[in-house]
N, C-alpha and C. Protein backbone atom coordinates (compact mmCIF):
# COMPACT_ATOMS: atom_id res chain seq x y z
N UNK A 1 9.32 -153.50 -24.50
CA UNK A 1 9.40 -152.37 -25.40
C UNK A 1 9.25 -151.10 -24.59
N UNK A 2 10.20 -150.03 -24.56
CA UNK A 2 9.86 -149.15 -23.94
C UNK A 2 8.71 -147.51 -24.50
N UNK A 3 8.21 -147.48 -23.75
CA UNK A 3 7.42 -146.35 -23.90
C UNK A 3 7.64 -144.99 -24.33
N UNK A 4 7.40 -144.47 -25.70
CA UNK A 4 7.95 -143.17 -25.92
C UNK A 4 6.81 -142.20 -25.15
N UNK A 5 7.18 -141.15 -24.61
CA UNK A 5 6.41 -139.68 -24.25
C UNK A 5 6.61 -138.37 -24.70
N UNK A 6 5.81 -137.39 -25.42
CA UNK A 6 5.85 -136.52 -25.80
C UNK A 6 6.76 -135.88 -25.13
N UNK A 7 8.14 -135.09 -25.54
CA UNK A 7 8.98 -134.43 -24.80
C UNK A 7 8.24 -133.12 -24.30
N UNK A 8 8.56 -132.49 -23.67
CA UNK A 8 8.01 -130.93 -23.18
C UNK A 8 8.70 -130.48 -23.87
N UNK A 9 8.23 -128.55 -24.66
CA UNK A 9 9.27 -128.09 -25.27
C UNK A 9 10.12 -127.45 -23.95
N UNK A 10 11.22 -126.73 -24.70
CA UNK A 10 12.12 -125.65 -23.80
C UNK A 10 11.48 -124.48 -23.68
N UNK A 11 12.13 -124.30 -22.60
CA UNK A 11 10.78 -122.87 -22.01
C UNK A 11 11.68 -121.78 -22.99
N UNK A 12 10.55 -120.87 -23.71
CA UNK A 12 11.11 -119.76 -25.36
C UNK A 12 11.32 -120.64 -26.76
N UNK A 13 10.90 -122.08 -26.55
CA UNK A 13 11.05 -122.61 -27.70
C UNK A 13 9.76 -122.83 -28.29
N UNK A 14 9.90 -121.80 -29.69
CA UNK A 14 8.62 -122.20 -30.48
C UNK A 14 8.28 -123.69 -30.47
N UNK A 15 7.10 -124.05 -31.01
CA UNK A 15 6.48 -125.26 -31.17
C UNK A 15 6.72 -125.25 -32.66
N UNK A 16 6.72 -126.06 -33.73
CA UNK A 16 7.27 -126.11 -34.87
C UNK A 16 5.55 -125.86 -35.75
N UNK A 17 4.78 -126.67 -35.20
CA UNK A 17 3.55 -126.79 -36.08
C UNK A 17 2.83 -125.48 -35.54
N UNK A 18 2.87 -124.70 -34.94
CA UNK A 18 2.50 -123.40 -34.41
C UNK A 18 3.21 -122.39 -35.74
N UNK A 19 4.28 -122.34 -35.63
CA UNK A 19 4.86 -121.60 -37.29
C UNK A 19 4.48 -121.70 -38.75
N UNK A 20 4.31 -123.29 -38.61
CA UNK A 20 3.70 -123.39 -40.27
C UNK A 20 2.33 -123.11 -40.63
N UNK A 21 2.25 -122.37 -41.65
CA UNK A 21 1.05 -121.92 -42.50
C UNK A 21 0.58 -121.25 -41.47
N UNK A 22 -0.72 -120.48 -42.51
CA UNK A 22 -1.50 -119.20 -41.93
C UNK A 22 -2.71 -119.25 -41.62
N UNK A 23 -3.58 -118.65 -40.88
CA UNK A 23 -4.96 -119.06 -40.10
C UNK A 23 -5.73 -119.06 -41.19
N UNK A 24 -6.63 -119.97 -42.18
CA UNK A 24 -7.40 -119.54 -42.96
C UNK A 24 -8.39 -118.70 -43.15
N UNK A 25 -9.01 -118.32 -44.34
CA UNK A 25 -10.11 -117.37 -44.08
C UNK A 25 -11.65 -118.05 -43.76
N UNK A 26 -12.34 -117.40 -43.32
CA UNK A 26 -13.43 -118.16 -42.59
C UNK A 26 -14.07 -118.31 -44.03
N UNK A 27 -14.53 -117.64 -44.67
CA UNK A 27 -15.14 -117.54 -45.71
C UNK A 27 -15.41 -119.24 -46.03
N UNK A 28 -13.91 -119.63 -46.36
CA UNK A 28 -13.71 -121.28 -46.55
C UNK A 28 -14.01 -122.15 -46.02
N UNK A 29 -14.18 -121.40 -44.61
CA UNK A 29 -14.52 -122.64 -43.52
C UNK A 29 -15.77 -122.93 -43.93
N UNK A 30 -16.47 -121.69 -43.61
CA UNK A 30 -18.10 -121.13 -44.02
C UNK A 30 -18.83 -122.15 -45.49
N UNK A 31 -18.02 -121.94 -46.55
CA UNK A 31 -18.01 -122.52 -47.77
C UNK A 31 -18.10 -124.06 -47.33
N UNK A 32 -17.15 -124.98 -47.70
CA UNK A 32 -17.00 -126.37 -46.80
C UNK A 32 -18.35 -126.41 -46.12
N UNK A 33 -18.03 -126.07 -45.01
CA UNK A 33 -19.79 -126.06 -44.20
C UNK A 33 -20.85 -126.52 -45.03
N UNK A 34 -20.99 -125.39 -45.63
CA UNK A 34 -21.84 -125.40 -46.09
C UNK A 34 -22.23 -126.68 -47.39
N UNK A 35 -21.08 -126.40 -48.18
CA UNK A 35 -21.21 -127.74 -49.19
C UNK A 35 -21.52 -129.52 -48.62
N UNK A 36 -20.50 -129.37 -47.42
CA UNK A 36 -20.95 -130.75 -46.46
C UNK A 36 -22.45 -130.90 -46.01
N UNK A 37 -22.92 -129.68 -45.61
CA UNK A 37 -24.46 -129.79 -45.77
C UNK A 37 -25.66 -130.07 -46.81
N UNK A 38 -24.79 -129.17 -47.55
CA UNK A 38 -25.49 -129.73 -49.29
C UNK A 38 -25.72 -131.10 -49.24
N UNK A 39 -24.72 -131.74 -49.20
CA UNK A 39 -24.46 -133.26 -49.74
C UNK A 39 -24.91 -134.39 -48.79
N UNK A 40 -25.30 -133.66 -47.62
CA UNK A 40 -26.34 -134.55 -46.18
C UNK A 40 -27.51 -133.81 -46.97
N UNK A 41 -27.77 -133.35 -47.24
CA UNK A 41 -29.27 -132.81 -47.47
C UNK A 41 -29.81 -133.97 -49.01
N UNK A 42 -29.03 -133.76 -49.86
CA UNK A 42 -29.18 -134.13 -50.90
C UNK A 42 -28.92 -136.29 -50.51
N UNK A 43 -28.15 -136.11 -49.73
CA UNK A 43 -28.40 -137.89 -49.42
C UNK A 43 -29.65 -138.57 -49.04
N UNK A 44 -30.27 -137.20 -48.18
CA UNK A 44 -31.29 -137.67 -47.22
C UNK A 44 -32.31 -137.61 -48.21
N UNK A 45 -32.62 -136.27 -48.80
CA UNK A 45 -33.74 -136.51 -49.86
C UNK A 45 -33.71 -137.82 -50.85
N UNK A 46 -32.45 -138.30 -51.30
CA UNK A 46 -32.47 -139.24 -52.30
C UNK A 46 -32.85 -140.93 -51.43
N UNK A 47 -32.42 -140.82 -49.68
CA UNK A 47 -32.88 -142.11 -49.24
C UNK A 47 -34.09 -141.77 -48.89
N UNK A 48 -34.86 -140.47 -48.57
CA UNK A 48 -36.54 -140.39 -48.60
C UNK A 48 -37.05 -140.74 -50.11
N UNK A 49 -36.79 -140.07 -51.29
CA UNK A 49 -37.22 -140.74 -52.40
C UNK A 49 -37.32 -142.50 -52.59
N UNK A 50 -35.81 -143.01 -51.96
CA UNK A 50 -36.38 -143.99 -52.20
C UNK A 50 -37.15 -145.15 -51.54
N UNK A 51 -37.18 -144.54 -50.22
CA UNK A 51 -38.30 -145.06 -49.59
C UNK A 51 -39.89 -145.07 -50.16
N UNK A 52 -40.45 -143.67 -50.33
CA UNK A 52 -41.07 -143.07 -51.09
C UNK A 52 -41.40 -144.55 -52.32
N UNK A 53 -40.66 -144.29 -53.00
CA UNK A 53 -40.69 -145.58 -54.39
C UNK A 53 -41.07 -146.87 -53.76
N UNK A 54 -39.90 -147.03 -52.94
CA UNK A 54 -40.54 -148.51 -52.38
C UNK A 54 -41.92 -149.02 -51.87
N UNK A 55 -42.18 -147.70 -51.41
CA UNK A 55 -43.93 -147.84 -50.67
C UNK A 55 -44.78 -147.75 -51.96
N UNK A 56 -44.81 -146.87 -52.90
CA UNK A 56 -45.80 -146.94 -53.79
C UNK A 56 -45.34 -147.76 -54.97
N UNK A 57 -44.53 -148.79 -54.77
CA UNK A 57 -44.11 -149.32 -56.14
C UNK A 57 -44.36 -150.77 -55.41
N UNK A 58 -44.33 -151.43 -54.48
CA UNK A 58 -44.18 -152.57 -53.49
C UNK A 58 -45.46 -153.22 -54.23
N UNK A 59 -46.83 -152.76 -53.59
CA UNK A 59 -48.04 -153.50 -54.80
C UNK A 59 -48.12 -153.34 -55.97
N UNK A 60 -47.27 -152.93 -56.60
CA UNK A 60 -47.51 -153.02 -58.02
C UNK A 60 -46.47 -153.72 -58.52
N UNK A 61 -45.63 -154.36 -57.90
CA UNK A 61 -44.70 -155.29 -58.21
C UNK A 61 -45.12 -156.68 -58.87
N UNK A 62 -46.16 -156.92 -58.09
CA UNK A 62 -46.47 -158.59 -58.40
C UNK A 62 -47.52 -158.66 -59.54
N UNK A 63 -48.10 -157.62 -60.20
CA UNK A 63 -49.42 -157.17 -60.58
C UNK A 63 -48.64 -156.50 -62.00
N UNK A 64 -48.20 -155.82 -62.24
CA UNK A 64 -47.80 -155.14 -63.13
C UNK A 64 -45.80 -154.60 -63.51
N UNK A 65 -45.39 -155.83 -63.74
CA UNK A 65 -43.99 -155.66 -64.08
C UNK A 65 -43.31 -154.71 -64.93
N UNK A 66 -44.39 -154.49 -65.97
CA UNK A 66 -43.62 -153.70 -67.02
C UNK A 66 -44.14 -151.84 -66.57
N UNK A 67 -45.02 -152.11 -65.68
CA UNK A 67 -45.33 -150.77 -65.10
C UNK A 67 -43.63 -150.34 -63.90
N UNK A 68 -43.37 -151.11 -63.69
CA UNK A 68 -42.21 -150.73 -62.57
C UNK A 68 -40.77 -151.33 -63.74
N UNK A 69 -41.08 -151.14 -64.45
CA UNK A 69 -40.07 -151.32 -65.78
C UNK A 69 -39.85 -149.97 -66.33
N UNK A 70 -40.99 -149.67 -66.91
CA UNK A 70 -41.13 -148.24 -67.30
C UNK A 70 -41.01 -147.20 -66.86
N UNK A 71 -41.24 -146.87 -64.80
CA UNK A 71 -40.62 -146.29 -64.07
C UNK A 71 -39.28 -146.31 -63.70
N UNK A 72 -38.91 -147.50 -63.64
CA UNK A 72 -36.87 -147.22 -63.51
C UNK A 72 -36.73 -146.91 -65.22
N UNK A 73 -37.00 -147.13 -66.50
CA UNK A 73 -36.80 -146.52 -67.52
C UNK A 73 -36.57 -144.96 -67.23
N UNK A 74 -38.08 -144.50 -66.82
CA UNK A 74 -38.45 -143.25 -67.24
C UNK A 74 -37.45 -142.17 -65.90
N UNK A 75 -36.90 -142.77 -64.75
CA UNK A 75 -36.11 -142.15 -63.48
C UNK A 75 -34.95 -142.18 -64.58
N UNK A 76 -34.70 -142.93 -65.43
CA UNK A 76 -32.63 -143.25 -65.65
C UNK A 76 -32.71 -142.36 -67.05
N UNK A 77 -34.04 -142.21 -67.57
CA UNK A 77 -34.20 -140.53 -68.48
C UNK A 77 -33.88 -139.67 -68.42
N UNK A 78 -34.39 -139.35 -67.20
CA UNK A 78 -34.89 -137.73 -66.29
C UNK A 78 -33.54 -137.56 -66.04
N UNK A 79 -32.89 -138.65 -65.28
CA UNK A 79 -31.58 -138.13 -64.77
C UNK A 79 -30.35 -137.68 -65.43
N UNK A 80 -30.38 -138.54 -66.56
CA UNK A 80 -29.66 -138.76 -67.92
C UNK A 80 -29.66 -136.73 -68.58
N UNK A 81 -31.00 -136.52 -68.62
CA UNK A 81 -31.44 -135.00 -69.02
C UNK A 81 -31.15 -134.32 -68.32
N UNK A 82 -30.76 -134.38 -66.75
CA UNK A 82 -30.25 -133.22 -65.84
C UNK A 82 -29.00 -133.41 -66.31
N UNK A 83 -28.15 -134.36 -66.50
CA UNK A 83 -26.63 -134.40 -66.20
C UNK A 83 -26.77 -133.76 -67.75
N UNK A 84 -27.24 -133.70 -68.56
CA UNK A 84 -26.83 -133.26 -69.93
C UNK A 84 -27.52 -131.57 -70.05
N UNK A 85 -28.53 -131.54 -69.16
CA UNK A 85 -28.68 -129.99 -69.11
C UNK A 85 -27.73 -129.16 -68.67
N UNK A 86 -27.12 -130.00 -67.14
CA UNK A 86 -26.21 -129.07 -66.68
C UNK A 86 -24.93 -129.19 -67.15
N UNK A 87 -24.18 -130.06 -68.06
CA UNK A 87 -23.36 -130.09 -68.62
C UNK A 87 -23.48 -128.95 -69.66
N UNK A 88 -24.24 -128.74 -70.15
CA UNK A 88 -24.59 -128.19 -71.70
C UNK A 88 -24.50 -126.25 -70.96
N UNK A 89 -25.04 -126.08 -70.05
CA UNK A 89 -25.03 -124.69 -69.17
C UNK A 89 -23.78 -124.64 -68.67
N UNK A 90 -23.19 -125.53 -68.18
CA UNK A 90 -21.71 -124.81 -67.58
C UNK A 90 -20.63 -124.79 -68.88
């Protein structure tokens, strides 16, 4: 099979992907950034929470079932009430 290689352009010949579209505004870049950070921040807190849970919920597992019943109840509440607060505000 023979080997393809990037041709060289001609010397005065634009590059084609050099012409299309326009340099964006940073603003966007900035934005993005930033939201990608959001969403590492917000991962990390939710795998510290649930570490967090696991350590203080671990002895009370074998001892009290309906106590770690009533806590995943009372988490799938809370959360239930944010998504309907912030639904209800935007």
């Amino acid at each position: 099979m023979r080997r393809l290689r990037p041709r060289e352009p001609r010397s005065g010949a634009a590059i084609p992907w050099h012409e299309e579209g326009e340099e964006p505004d940073y603003r966007f870049s900035l934005a993005n950034e930033r939201t990608f950070l959001a969403w590492i921040r917000t991962g990390l807190v939710l795998l510290a929470g649930a570490v967090a849970v696991a350590q203080f919920v671990q002895p009370l597992a074998h001892s009290e079932a309906g106590l770690l019943t009533a806590l995943a109840w009372g988490a799938s509440l809370a959360g239930i009430a944010v998504l309907l607060l912030v639904w209800r505000v935007r």
